[in-house]
Protein backbone atom coordinates (compact mmCIF):
# COMPACT_ATOMS: atom_id res chain seq x y z
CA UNK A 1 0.00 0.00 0.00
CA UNK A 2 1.17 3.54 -0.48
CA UNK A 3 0.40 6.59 1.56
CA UNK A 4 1.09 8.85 -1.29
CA UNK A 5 -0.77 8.59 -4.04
CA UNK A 6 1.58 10.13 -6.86
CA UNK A 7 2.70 6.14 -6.47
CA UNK A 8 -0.13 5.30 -7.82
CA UNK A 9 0.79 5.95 -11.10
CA UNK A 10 3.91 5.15 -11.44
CA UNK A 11 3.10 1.49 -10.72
CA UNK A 12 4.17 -0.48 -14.28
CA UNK A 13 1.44 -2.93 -15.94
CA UNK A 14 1.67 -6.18 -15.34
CA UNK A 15 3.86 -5.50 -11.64
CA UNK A 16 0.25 -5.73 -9.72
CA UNK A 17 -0.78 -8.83 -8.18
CA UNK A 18 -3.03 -11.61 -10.40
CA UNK A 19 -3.00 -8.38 -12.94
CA UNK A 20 -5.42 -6.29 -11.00
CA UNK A 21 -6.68 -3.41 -12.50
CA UNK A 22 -5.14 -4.54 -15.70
CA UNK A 23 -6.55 -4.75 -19.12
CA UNK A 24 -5.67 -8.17 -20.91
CA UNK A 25 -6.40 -9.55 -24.42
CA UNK A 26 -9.96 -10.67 -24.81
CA UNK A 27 -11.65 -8.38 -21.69
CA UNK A 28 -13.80 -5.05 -21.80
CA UNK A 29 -13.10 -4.22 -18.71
CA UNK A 30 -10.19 -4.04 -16.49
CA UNK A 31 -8.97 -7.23 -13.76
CA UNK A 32 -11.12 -6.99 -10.74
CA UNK A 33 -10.15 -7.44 -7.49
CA UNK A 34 -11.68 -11.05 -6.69
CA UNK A 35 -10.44 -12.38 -10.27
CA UNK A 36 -7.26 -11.03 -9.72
CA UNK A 37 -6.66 -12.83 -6.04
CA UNK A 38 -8.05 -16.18 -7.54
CA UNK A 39 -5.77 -15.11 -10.62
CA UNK A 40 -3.08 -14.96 -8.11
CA UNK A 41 -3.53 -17.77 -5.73
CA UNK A 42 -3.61 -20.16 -9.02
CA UNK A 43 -0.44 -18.79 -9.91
CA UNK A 44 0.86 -19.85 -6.17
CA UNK A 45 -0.65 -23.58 -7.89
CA UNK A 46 -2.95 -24.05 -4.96
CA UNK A 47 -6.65 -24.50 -5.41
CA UNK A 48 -9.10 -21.67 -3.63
CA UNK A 49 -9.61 -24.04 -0.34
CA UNK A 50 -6.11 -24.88 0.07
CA UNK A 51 -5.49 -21.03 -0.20
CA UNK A 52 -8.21 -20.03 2.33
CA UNK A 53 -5.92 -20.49 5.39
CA UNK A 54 -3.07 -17.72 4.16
CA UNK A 55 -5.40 -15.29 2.97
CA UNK A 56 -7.42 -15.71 6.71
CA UNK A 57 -3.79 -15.40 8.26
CA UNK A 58 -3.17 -12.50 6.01
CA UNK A 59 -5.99 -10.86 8.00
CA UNK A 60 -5.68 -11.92 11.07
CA UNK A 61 -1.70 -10.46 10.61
CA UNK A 62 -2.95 -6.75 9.58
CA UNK A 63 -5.52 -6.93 12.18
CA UNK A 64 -4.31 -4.13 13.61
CA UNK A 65 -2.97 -2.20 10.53
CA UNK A 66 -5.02 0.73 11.84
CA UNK A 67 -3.56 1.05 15.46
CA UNK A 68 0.24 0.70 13.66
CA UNK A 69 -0.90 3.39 11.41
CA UNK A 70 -2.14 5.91 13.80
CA UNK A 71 1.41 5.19 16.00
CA UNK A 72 3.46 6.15 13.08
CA UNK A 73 4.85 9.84 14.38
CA UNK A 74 6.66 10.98 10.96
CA UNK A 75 3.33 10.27 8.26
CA UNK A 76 1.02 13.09 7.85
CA UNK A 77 -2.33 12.44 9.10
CA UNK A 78 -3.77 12.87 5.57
CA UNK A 79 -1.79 9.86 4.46
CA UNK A 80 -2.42 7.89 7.51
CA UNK A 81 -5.50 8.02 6.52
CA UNK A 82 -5.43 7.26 3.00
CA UNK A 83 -3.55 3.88 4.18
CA UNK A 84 -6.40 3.53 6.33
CA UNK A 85 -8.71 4.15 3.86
CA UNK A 86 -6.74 1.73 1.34
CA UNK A 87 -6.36 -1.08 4.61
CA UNK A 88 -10.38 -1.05 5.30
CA UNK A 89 -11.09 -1.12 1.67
CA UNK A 90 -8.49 -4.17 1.32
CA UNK A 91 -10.14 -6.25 4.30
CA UNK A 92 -13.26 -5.86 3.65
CA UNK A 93 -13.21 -7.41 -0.17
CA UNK A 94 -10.57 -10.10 1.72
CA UNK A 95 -12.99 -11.35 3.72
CA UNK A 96 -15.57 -11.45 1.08
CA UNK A 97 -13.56 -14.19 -0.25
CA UNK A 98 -12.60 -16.47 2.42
């Protein structure tokens, strides 16, 4: 995640994760985020179910994201809040999926 969001556009195609956000040959519309995790957890050559575990650790790791955030003493509050923002966002369509 990035707290400033000039980064956000200087991330290359193709460098995100299962091609989110990515056009690719035969789509109208751009990778979403659920196709591009089970895009990415088929590239890790696991099934879904085997996967489940790691992406439920992966949440119960950045549990709390928000607290470490709000400790930081050299971020602006405007950007600890857009990785806030981003965190929330993140975890919420994560746990859609497991």
């Amino acid at each position: 995640m990035r707290a400033y969001s000039l980064h956000d556009a200087l991330t290359p195609s193709g460098m995100l994760f299962g091609d989110y956000s990515d056009y690719i040959a035969g789509q109208d519309a751009p990778i979403g985020f659920e196709q591009a995790i089970l895009r990415f957890i088929k590239d890790w050559g696991s099934p879904k179910i085997k996967a489940e575990p790691s992406l439920k650790n992966c949440l119960h790791d950045t549990a709390d994201f928000t607290d470490r955030v709000d400790a930081l003493q050299t971020v602006p509050a405007e950007h600890k809040q857009r990785l806030v923002k981003i965190h929330v966002g993140i975890t919420h369509k994560l746990r859609t999926l497991v």
